[in-house]
Protein backbone atom coordinates (compact mmCIF):
# COMPACT_ATOMS: atom_id res chain seq x y z
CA UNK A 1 7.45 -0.26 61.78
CA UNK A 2 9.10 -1.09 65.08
CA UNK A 3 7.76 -4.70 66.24
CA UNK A 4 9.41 -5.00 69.11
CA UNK A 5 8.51 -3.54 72.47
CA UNK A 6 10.39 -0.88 74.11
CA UNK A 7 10.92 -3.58 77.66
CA UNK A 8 12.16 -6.49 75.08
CA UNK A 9 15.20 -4.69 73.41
CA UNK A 10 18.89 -6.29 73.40
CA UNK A 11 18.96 -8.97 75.75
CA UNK A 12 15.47 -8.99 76.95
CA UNK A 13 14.28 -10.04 73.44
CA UNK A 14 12.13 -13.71 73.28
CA UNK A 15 11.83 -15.56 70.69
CA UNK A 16 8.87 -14.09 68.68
CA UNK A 17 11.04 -10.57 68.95
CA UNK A 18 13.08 -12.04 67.10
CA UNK A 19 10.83 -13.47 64.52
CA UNK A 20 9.06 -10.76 64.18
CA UNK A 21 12.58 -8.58 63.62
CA UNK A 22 13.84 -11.18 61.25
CA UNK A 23 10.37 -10.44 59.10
CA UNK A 24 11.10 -7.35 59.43
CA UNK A 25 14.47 -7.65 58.44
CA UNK A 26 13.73 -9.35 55.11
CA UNK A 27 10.72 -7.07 54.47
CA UNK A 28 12.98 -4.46 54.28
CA UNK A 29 16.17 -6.37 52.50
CA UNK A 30 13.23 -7.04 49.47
CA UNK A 31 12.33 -3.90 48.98
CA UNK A 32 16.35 -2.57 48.87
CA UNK A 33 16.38 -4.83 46.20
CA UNK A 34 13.86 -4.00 44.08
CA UNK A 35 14.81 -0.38 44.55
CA UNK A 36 18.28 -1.51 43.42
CA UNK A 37 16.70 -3.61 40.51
CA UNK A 38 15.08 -0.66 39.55
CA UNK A 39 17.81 1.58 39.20
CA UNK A 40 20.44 -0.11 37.41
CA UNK A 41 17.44 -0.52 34.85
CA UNK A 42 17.48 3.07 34.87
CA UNK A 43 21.61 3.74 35.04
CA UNK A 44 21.43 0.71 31.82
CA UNK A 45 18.73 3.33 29.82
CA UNK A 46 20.64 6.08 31.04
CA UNK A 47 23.82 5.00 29.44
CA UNK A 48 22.31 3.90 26.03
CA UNK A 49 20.53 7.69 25.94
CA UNK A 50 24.18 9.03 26.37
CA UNK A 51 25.77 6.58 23.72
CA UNK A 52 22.93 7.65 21.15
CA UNK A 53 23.05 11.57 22.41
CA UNK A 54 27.18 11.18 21.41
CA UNK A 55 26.42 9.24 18.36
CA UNK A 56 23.77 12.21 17.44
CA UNK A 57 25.75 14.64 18.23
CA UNK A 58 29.25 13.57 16.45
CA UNK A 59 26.69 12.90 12.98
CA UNK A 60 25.60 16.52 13.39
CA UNK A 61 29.07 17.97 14.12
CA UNK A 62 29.94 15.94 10.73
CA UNK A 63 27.18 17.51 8.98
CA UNK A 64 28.56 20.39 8.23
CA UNK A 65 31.08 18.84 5.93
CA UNK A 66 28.60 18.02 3.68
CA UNK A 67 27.55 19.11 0.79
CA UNK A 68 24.10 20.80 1.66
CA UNK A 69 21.09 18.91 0.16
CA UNK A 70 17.39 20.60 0.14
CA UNK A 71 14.05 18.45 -0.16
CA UNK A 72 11.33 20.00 -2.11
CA UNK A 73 7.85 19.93 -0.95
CA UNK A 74 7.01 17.37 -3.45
CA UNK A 75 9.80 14.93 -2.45
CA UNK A 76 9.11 15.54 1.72
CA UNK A 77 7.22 11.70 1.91
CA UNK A 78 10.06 10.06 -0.45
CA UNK A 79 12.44 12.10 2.47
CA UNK A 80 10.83 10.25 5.37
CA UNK A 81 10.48 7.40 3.59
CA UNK A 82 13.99 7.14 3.15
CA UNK A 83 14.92 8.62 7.27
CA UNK A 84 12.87 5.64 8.20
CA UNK A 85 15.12 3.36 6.28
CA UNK A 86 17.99 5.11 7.57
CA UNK A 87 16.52 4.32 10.90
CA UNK A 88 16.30 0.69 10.78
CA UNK A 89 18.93 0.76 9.05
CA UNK A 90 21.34 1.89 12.66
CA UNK A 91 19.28 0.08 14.71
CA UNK A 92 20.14 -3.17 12.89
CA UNK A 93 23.95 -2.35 12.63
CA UNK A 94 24.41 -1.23 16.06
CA UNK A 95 22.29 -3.60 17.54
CA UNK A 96 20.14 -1.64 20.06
CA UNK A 97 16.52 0.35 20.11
CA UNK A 98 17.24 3.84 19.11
CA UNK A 99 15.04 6.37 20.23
CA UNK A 100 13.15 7.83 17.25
CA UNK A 101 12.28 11.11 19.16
CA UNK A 102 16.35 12.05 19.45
CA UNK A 103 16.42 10.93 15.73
CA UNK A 104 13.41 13.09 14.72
CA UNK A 105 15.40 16.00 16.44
CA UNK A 106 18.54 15.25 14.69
CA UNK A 107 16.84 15.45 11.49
CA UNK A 108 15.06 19.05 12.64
CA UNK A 109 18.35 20.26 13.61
CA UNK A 110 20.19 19.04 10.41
CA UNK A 111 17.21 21.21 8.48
CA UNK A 112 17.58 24.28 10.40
CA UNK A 113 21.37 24.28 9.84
CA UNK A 114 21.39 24.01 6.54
CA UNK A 115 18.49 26.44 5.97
CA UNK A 116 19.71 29.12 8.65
CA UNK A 117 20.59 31.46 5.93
CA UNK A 118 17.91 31.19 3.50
CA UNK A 119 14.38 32.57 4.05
CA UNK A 120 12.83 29.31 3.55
CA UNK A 121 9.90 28.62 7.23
CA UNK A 122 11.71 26.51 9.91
CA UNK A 123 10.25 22.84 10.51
CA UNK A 124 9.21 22.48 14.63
CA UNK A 125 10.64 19.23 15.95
CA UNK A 126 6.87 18.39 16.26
CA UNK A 127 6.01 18.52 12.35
CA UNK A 128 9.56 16.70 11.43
CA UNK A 129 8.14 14.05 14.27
CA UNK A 130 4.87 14.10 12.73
CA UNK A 131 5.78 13.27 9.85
CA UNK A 132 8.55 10.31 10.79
CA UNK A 133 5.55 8.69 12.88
CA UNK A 134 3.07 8.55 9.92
CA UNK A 135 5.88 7.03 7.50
CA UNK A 136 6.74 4.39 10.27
CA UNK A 137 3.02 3.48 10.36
CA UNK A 138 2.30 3.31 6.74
CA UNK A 139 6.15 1.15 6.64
CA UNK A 140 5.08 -1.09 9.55
């Protein structure tokens, strides 16, 4: 959005030129900065996804360590139950808002390792989701 005419450029310019180019000028310096605002918001959530993607993915590395521990259909709710716990639990000791999906799909994977070699039906990320959603609602 060029304000000033082509015959008032460089020396030629008056005084409401140059107005109209400061205006300009600032129009443009306020939008830089929200753009800039914006994305260090998004380079801060960026960096707390990595931190809880390492975090995730050192727990699941350490996983297989452990001695392997199967939940039986009767005991899935005291399961969540206790995940949700587990949840709140990190968020209040390392201070931040975890993401529950990534959490949801640590638990998923930590089920299909362990069960990989029996014939026992896989849990989707959606139903382990599914259910961590409806014990956070009936805890909250």
């Amino acid at each position: 959005m060029n304000v000033i005419n082509e015959k008032n450029k460089g020396i030629n310019m008056v005084i409401a030129d140059i107005r109209a180019l400061l205006e300009e000028k600032k129009n443009c310096f306020a939008k830089q900065q929200a753009r800039k605002e914006k994305l260090e918001q998004t380079m801060a959530n960026t960096c707390s996804d990595i931190e809880q993607l390492e975090y995730t993915l050192r727990q699941m590395e350490c996983a297989g360590a452990r001695p392997k521990r199967v939940v039986s259909c009767r005991h899935v709710s005291d399961f969540f139950i206790h995940a949700s716990e587990v949840f709140d639990y990190l968020q209040h000791r390392l201070h931040r808002r975890l993401n529950y999906v990534w959490f949801c799909l640590a638990l998923c994977s930590r089920y299909d390792f362990e069960n990989r070699k029996i014939d026992r039906p896989l849990l989707s990320p959606a139903t382990v989701l599914g259910y961590f959603k409806r014990e956070r609602d009936f805890l909250g």
